[in-house]
N, C-alpha and C. Protein backbone atom coordinates (compact mmCIF):
# COMPACT_ATOMS: atom_id res chain seq x y z
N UNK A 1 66.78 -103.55 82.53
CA UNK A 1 66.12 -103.78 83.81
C UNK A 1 65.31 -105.08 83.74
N UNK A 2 65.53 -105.71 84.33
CA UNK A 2 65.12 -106.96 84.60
C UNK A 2 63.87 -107.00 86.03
N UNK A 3 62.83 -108.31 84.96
CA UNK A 3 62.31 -107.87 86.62
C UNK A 3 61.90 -109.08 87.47
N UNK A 4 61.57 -109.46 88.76
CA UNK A 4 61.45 -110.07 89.54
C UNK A 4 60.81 -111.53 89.22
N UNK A 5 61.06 -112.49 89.69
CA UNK A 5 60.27 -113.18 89.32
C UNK A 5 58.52 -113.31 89.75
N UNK A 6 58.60 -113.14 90.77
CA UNK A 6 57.55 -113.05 91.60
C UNK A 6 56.78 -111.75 90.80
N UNK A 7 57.09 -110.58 89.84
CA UNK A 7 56.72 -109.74 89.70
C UNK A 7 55.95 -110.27 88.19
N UNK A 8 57.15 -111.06 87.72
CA UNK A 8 56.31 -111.75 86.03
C UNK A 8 55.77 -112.62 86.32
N UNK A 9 55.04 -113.15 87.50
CA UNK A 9 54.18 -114.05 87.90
C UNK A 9 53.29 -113.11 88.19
N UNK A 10 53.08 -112.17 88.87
CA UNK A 10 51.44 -111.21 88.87
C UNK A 10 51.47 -111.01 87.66
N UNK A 11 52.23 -110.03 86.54
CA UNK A 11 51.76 -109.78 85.58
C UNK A 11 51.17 -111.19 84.37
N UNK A 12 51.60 -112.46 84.99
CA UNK A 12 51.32 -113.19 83.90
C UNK A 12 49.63 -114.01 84.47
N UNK A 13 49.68 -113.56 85.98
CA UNK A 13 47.89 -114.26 86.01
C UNK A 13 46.68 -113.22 85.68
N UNK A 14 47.71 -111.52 85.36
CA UNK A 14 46.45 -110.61 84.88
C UNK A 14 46.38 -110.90 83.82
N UNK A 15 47.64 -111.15 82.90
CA UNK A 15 46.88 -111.37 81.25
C UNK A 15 46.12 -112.76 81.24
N UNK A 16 46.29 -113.67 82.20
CA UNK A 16 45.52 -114.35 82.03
C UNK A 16 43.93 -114.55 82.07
N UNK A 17 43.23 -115.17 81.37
CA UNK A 17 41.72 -114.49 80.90
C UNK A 17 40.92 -116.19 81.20
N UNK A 18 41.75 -116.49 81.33
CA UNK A 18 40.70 -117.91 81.83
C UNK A 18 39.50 -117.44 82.71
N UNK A 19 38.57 -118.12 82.80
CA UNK A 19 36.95 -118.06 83.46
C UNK A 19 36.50 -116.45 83.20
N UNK A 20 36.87 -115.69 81.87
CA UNK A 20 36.45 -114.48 82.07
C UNK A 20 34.61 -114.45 81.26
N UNK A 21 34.90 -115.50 80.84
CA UNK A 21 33.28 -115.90 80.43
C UNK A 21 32.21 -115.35 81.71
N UNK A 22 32.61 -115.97 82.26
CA UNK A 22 31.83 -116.70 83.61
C UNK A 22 31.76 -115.53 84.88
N UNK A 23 32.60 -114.72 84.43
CA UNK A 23 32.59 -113.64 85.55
C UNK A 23 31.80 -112.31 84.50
N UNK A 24 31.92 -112.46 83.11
CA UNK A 24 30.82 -111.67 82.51
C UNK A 24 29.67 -112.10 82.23
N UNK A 25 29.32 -113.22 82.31
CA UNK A 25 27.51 -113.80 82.85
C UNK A 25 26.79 -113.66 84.16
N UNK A 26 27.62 -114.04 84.91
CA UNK A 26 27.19 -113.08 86.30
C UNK A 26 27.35 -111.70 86.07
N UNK A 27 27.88 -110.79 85.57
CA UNK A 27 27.37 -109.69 85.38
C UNK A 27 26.19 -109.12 84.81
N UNK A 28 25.70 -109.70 83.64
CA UNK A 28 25.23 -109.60 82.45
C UNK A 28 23.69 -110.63 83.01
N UNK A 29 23.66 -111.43 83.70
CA UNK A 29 22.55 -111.80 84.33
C UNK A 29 21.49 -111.11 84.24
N UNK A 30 21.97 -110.68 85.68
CA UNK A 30 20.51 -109.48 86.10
C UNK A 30 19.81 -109.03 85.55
N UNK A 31 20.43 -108.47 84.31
CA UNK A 31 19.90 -107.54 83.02
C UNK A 31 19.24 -108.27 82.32
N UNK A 32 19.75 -109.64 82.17
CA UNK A 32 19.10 -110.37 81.09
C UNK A 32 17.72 -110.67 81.30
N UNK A 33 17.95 -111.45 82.89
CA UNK A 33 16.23 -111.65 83.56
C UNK A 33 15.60 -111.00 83.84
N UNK A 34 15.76 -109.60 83.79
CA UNK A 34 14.93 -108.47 83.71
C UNK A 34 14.30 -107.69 82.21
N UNK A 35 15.19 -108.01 81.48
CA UNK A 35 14.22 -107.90 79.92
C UNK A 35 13.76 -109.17 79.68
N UNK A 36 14.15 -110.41 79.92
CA UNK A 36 12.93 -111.66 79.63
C UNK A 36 11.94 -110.97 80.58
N UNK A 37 11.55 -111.31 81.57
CA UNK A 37 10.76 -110.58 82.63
C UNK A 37 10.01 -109.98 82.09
N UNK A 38 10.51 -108.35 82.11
CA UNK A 38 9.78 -107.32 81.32
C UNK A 38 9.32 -107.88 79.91
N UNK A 39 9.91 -108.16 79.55
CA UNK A 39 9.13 -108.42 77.79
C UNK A 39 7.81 -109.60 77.80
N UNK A 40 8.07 -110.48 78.84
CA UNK A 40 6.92 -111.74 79.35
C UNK A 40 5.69 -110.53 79.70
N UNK A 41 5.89 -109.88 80.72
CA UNK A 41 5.27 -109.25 81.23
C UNK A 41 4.26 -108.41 81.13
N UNK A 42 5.11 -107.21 80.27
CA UNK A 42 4.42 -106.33 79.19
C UNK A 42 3.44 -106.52 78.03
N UNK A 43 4.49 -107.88 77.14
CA UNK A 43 3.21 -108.65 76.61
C UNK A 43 2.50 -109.12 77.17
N UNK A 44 2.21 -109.65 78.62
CA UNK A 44 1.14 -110.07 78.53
C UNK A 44 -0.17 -109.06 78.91
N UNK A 45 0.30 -108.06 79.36
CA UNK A 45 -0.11 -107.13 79.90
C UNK A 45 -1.26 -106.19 78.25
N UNK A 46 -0.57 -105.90 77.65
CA UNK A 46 -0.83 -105.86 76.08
C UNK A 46 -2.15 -106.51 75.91
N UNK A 47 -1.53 -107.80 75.91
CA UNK A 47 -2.43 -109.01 75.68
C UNK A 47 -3.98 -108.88 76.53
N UNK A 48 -3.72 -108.59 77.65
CA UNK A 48 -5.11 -108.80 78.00
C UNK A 48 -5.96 -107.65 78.10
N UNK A 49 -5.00 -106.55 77.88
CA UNK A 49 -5.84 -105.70 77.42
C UNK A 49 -6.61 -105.17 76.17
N UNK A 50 -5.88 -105.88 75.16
CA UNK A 50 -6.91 -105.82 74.11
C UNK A 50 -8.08 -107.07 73.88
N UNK A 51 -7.62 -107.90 74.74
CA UNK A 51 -8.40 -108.65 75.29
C UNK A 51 -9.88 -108.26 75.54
N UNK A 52 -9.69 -107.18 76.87
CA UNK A 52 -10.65 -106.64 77.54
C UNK A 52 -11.47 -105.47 77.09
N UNK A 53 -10.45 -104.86 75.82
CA UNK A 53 -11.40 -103.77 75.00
C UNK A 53 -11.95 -104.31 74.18
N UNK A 54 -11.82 -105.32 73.60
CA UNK A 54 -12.75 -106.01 72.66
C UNK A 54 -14.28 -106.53 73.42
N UNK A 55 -13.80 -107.23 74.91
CA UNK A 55 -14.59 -107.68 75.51
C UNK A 55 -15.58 -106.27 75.83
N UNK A 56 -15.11 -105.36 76.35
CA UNK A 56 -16.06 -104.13 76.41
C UNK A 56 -16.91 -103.50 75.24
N UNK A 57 -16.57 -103.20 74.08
CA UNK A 57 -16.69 -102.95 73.30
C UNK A 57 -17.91 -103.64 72.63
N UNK A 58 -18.26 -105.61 73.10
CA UNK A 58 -19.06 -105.80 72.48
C UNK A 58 -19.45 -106.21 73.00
N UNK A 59 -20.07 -105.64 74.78
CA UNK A 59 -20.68 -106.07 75.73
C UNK A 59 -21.55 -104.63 75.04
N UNK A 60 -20.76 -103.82 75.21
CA UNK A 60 -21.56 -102.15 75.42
C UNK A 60 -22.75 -101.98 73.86
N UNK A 61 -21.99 -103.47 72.76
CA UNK A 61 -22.99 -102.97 72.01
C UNK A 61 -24.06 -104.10 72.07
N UNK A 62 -24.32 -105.62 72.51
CA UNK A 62 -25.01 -106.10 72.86
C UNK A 62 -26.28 -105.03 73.97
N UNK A 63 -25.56 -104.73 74.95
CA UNK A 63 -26.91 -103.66 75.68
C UNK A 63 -27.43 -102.64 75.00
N UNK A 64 -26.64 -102.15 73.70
CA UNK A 64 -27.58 -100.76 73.71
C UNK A 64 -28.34 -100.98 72.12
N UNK A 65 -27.66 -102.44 72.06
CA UNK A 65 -29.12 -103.00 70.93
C UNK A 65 -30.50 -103.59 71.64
N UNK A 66 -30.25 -103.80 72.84
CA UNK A 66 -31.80 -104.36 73.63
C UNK A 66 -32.69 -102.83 73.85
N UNK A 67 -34.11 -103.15 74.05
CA UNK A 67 -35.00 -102.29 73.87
C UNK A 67 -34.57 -101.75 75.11
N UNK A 68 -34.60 -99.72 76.16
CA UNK A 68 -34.55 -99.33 76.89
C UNK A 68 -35.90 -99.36 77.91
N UNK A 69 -36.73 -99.68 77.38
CA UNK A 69 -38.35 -99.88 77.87
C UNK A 69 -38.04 -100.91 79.78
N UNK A 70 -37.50 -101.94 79.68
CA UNK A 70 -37.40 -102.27 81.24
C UNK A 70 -36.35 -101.69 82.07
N UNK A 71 -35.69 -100.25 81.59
CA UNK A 71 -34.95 -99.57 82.76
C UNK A 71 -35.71 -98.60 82.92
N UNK A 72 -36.98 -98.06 82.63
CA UNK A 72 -37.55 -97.16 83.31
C UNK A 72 -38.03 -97.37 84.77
N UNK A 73 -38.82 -98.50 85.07
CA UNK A 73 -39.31 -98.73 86.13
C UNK A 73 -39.02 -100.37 86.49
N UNK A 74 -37.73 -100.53 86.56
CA UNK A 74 -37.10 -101.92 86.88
C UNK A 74 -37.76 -102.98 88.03
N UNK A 75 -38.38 -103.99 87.46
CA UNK A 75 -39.36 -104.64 89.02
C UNK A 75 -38.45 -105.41 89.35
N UNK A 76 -37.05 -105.90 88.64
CA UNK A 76 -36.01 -106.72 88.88
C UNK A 76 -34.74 -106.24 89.58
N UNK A 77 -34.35 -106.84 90.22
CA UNK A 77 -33.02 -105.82 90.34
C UNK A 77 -31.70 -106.15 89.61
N UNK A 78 -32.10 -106.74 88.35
CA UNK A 78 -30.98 -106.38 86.69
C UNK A 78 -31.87 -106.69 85.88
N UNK A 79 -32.47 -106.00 85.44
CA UNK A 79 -33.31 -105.54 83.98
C UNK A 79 -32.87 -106.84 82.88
N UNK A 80 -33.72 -107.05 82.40
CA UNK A 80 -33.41 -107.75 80.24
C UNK A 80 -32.06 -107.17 80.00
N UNK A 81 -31.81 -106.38 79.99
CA UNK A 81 -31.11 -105.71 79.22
C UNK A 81 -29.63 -105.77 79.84
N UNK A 82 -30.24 -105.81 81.17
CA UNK A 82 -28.87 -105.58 81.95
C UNK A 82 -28.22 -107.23 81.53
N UNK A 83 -28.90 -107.88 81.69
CA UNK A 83 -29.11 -109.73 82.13
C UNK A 83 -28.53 -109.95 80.77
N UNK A 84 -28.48 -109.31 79.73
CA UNK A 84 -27.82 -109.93 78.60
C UNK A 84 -26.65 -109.83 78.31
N UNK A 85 -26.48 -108.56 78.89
CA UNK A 85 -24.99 -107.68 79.05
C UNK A 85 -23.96 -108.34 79.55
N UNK A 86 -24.80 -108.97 81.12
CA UNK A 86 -23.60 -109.40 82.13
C UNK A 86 -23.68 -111.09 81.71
N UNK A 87 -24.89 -111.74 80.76
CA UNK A 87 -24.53 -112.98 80.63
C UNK A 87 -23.12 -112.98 79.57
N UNK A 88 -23.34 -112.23 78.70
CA UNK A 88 -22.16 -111.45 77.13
C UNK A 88 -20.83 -111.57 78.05
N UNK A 89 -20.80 -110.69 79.56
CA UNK A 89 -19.52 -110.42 79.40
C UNK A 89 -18.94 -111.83 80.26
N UNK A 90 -19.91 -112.60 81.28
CA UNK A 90 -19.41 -113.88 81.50
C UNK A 90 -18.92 -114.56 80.59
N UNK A 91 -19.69 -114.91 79.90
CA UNK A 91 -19.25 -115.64 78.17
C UNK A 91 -17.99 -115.47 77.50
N UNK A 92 -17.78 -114.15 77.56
CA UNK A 92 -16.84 -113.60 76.47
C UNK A 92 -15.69 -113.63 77.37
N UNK A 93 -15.83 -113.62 79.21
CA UNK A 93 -14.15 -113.59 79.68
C UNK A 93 -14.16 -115.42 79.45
N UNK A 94 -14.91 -116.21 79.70
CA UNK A 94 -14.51 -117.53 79.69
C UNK A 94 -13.78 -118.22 78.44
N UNK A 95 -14.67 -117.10 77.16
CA UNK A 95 -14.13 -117.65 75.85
C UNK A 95 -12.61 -117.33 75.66
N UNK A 96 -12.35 -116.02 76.25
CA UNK A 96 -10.75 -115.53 76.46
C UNK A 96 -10.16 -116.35 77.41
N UNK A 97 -10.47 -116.93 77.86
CA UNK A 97 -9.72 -117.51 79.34
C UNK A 97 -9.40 -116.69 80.37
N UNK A 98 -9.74 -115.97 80.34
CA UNK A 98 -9.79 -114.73 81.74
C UNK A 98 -10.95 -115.05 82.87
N UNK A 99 -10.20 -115.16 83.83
CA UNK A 99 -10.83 -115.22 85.16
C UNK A 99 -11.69 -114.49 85.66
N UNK A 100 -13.09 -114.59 85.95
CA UNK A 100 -14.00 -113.79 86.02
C UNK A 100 -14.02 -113.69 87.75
N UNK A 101 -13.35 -114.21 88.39
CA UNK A 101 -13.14 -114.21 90.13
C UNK A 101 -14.87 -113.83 90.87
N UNK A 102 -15.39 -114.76 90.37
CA UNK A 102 -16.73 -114.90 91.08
C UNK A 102 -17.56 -113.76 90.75
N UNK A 103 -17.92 -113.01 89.84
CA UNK A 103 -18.58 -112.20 89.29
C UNK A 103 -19.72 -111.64 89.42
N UNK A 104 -20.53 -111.26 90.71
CA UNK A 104 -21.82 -111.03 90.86
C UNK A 104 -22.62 -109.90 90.64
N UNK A 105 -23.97 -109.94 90.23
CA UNK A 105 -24.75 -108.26 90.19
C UNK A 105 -24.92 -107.53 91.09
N UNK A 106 -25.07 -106.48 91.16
CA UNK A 106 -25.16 -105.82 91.93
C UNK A 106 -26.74 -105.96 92.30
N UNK A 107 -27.15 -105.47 94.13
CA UNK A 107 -28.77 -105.73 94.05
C UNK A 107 -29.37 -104.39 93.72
N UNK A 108 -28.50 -103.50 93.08
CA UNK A 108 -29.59 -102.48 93.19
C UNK A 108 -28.79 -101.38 92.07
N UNK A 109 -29.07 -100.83 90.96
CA UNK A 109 -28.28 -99.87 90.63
C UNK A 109 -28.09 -98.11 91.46
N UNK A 110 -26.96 -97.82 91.06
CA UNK A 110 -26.69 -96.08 91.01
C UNK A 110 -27.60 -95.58 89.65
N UNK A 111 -28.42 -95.15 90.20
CA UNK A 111 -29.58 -94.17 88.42
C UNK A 111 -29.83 -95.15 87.87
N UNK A 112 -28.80 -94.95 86.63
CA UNK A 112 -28.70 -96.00 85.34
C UNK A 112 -27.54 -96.85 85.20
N UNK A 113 -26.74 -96.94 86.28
CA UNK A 113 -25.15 -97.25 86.50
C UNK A 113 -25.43 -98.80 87.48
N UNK A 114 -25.24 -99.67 86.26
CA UNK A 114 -24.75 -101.06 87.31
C UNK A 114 -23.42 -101.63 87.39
N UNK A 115 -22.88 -101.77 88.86
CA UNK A 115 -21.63 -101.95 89.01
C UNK A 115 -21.44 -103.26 89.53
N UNK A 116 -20.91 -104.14 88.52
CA UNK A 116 -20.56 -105.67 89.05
C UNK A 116 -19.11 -105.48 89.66
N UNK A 117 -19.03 -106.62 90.37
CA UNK A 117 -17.16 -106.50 91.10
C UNK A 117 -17.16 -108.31 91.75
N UNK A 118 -16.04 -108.64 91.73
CA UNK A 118 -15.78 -109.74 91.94
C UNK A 118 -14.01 -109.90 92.46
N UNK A 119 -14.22 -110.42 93.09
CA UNK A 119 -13.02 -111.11 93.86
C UNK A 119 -12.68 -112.31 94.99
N UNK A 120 -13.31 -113.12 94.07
CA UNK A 120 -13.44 -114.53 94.05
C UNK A 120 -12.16 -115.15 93.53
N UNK A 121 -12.14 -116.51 94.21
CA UNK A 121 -11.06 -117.47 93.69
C UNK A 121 -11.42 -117.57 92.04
N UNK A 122 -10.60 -117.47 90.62
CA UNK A 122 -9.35 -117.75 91.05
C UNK A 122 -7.84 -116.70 91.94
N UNK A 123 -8.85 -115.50 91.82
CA UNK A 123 -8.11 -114.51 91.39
C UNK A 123 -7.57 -113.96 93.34
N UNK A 124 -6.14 -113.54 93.74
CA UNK A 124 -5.85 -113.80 94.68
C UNK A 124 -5.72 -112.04 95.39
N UNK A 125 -5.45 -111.15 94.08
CA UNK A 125 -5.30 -110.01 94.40
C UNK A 125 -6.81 -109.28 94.01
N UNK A 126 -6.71 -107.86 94.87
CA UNK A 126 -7.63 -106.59 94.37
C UNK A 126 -9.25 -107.41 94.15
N UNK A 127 -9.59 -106.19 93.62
CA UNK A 127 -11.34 -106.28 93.31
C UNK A 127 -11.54 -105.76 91.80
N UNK A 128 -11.97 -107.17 90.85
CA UNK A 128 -12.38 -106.87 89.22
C UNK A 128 -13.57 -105.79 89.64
N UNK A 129 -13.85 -104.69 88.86
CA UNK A 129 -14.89 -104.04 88.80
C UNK A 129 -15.20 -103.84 87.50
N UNK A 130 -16.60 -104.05 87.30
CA UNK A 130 -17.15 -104.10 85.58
C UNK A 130 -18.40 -103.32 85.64
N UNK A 131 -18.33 -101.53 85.27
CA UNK A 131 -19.42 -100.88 84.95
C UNK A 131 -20.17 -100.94 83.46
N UNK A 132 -21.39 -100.46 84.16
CA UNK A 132 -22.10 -100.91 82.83
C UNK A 132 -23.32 -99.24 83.03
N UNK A 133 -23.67 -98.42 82.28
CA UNK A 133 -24.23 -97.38 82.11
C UNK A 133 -25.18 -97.28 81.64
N UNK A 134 -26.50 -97.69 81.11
CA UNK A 134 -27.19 -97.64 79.87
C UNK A 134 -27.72 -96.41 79.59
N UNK A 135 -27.25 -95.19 81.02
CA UNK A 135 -27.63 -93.91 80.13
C UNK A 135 -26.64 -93.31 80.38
N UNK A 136 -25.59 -93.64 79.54
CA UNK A 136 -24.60 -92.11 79.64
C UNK A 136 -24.59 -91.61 78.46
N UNK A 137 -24.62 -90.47 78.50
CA UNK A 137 -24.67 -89.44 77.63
C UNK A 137 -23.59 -88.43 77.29
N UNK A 138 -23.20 -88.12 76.42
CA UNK A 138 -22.33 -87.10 76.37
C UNK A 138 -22.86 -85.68 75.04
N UNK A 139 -21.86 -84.77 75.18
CA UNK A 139 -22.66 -83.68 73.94
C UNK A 139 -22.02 -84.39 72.65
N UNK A 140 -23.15 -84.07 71.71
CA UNK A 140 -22.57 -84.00 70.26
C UNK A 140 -21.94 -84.02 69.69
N UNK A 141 -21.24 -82.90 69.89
CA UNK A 141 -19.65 -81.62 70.00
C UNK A 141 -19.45 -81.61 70.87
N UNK A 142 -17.86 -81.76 70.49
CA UNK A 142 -17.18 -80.93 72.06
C UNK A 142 -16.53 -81.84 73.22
N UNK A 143 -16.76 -83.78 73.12
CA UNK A 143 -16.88 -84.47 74.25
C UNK A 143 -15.55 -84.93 74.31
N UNK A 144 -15.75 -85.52 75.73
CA UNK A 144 -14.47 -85.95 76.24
C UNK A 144 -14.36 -87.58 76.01
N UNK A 145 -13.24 -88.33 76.14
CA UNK A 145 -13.21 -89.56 76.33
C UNK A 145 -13.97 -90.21 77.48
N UNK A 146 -14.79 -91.11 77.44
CA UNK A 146 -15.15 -91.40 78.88
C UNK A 146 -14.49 -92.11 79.98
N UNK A 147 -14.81 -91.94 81.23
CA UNK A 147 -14.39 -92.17 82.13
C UNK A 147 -14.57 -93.63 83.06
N UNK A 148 -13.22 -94.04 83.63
CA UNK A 148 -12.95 -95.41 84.16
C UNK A 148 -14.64 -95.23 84.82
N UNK A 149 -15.44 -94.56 85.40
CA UNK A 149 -16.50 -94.99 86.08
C UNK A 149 -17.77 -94.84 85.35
N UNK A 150 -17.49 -94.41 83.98
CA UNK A 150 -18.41 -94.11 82.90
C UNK A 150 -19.77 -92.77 83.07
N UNK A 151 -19.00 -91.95 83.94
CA UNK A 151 -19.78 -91.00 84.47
C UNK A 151 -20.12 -89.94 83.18
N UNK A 152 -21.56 -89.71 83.16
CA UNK A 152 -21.92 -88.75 81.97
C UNK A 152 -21.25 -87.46 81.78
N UNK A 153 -21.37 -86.92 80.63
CA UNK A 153 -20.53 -85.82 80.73
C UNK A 153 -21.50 -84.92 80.55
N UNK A 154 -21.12 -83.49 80.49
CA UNK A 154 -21.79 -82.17 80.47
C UNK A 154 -22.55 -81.97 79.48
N UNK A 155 -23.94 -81.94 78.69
CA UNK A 155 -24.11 -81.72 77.66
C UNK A 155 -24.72 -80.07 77.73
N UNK A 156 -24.80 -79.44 78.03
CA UNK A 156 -25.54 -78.15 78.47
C UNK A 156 -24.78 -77.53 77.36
N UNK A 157 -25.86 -76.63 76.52
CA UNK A 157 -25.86 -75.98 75.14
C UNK A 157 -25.58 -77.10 74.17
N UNK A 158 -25.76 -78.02 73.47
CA UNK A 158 -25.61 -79.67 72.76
C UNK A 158 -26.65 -80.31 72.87
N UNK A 159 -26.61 -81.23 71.73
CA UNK A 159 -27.61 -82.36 71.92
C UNK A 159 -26.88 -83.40 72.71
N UNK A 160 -27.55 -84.12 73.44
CA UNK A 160 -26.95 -85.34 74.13
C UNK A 160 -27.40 -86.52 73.53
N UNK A 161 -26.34 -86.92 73.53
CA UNK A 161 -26.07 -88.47 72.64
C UNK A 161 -26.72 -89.48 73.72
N UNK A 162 -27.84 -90.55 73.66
CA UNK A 162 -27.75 -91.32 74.76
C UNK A 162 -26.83 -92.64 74.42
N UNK A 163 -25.81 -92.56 75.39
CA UNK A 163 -25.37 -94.38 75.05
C UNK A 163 -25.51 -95.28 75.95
N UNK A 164 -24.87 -96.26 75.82
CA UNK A 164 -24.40 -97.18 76.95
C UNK A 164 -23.18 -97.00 76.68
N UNK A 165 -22.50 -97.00 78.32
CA UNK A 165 -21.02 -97.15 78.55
C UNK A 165 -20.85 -98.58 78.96
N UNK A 166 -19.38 -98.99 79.07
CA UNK A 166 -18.88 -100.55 79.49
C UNK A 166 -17.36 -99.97 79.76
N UNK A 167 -17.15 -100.52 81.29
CA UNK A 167 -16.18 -99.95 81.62
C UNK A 167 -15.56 -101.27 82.79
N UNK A 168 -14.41 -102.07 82.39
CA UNK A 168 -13.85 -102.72 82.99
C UNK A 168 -12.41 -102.15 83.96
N UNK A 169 -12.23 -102.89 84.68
CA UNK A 169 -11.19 -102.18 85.96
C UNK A 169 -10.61 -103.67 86.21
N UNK A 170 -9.61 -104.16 85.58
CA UNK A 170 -9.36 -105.69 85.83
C UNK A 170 -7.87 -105.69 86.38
N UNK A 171 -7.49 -105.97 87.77
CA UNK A 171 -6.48 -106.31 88.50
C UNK A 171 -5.61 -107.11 87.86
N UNK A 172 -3.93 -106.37 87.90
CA UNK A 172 -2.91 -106.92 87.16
C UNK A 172 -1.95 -107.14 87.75
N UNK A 173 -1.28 -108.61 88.35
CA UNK A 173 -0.47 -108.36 89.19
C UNK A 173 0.49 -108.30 88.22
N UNK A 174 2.03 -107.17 88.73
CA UNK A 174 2.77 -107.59 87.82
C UNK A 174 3.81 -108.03 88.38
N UNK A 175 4.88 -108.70 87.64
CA UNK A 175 6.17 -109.36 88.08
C UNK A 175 7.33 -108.62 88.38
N UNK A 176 6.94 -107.73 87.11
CA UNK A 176 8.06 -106.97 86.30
C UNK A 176 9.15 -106.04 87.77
N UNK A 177 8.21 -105.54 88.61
CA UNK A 177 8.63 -104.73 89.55
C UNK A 177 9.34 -105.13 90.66
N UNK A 178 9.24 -106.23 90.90
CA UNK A 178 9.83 -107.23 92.03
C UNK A 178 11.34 -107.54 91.67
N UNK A 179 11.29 -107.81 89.97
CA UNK A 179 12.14 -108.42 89.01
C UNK A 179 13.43 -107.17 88.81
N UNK A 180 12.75 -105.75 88.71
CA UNK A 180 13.58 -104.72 88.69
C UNK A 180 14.38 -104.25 89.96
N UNK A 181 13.70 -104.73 90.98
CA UNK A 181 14.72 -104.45 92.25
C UNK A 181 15.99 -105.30 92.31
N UNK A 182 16.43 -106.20 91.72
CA UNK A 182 17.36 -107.13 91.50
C UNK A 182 18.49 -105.84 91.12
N UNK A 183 18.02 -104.87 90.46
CA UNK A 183 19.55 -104.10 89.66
C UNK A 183 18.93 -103.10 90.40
N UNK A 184 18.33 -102.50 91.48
CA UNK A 184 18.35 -101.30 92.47
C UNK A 184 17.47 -100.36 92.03
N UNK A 185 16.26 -100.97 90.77
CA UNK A 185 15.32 -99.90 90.53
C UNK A 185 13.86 -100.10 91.67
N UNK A 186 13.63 -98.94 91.14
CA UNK A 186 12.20 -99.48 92.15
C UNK A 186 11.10 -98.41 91.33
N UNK A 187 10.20 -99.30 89.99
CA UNK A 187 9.00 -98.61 89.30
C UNK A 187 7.89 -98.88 89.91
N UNK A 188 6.82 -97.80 89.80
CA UNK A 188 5.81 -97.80 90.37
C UNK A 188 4.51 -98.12 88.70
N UNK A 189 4.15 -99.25 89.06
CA UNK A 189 2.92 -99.49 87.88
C UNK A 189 1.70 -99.73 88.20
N UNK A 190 1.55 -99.56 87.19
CA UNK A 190 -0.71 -99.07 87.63
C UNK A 190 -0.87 -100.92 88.11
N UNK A 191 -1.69 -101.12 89.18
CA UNK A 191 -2.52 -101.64 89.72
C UNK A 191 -3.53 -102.66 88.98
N UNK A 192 -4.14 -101.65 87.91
CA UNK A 192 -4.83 -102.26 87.11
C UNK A 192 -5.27 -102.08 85.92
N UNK A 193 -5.77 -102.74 84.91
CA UNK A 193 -5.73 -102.38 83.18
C UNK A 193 -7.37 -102.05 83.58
N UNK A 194 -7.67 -100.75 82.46
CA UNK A 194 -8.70 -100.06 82.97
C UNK A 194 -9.12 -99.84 81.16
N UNK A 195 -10.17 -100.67 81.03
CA UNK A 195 -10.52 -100.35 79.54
C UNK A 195 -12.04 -99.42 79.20
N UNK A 196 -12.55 -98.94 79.04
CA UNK A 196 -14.10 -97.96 78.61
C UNK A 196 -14.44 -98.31 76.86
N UNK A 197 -16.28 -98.45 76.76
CA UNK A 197 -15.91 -98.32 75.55
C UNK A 197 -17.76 -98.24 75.67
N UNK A 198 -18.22 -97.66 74.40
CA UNK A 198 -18.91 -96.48 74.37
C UNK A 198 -19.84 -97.36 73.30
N UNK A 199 -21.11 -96.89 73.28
CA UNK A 199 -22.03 -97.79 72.11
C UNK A 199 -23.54 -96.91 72.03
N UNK A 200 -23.82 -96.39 70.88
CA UNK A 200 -24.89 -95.18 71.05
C UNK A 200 -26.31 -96.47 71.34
N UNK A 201 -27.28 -95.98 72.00
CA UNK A 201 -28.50 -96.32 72.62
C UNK A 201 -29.26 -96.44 70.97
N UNK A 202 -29.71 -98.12 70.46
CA UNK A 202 -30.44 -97.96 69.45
C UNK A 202 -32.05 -97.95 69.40
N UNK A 203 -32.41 -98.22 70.55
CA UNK A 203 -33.88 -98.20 70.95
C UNK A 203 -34.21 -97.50 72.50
């Protein structure tokens, strides 16, 4: 059986494989710029968050080495104590290169709870929020991790620990999600990197 000519002419442009490069890079695309993407992304995401726990971490212990004596009856509206805290954490985002988006005090605290927030140029999205606690307390035994708003916890039957809390809320835009709709996903990611960090009251 013999076959057509016209018939060993289709079969001879399927084995043919010319430009099959090129039609598996356009496939293979999408995927690709979506793990560069994601991997840019994530790291940087990483990145500024240990960034920001370090930055908390040694804001919360700068305040709770200053004496507690001018938050009893505050004639200022940000205490010594507070004023060293929030000069620390200006300092310490500039030394990181993190955008402090206009950073101001608050005029008045909640109790013992001062809540700075900023959303100032440079920064185009959301509202940075940076708590600061100098009396939170938690029990002895028994406690929980603290909380994005650094709210005290229960000490009833315990001794209560007094600390200072430091609790950053720093707006993250990400790419990654825009980048994943390209191949028909659609993830939902947190808003913002949310770091706490805890420092016992030394005076």
């Amino acid at each position: 059986m013999t076959r057509s000519p016209n018939l060993a002419r289709l079969f001879s442009r399927w084995r043919d494989d010319h430009a099959a490069q090129i039609v598996e890079f356009a496939v293979s695309l999408p995927l690709l710029v979506v793990f560069v993407v994601g991997i840019y992304d994530f790291s940087g995401a990483f990145t500024l968050k240990q960034k920001l726990t370090n930055i908390a971490r040694d804001v919360a212990r700068i305040a709770a080495a200053d004496p507690a004596t001018d938050l009893v009856q505050p004639t200022t509206a940000l205490p010594v104590s507070l004023n060293d805290a929030f000069q620390a954490l200006q300092n310490y985002l500039v030394a990181n290169k993190i955008a402090n988006c206009g950073i101001t005090a608050p005029a008045a605290p909640a109790g013992m709870t001062w809540t700075f927030s900023s959303s100032g140029p440079p920064c185009t999205v959301g509202v940075q929020t940076f708590i600061i606690n100098r009396g939170y307390y938690y029990p002895s035994t028994g406690g929980g991790l603290p909380t994005a708003g650094c709210t005290s916890q229960n000490a009833t039957g315990s001794t209560a620990v007094i600390s200072t809390c430091v609790s950053i809320q720093y707006v993250y835009q990400w790419q990654f999600g825009g980048v994943a709709s390209i191949i028909g996903s659609t993830i939902a990611l947190p808003t913002s990197i949310t770091v706490t960090a805890v420092s016992m009251n030394e005076n």
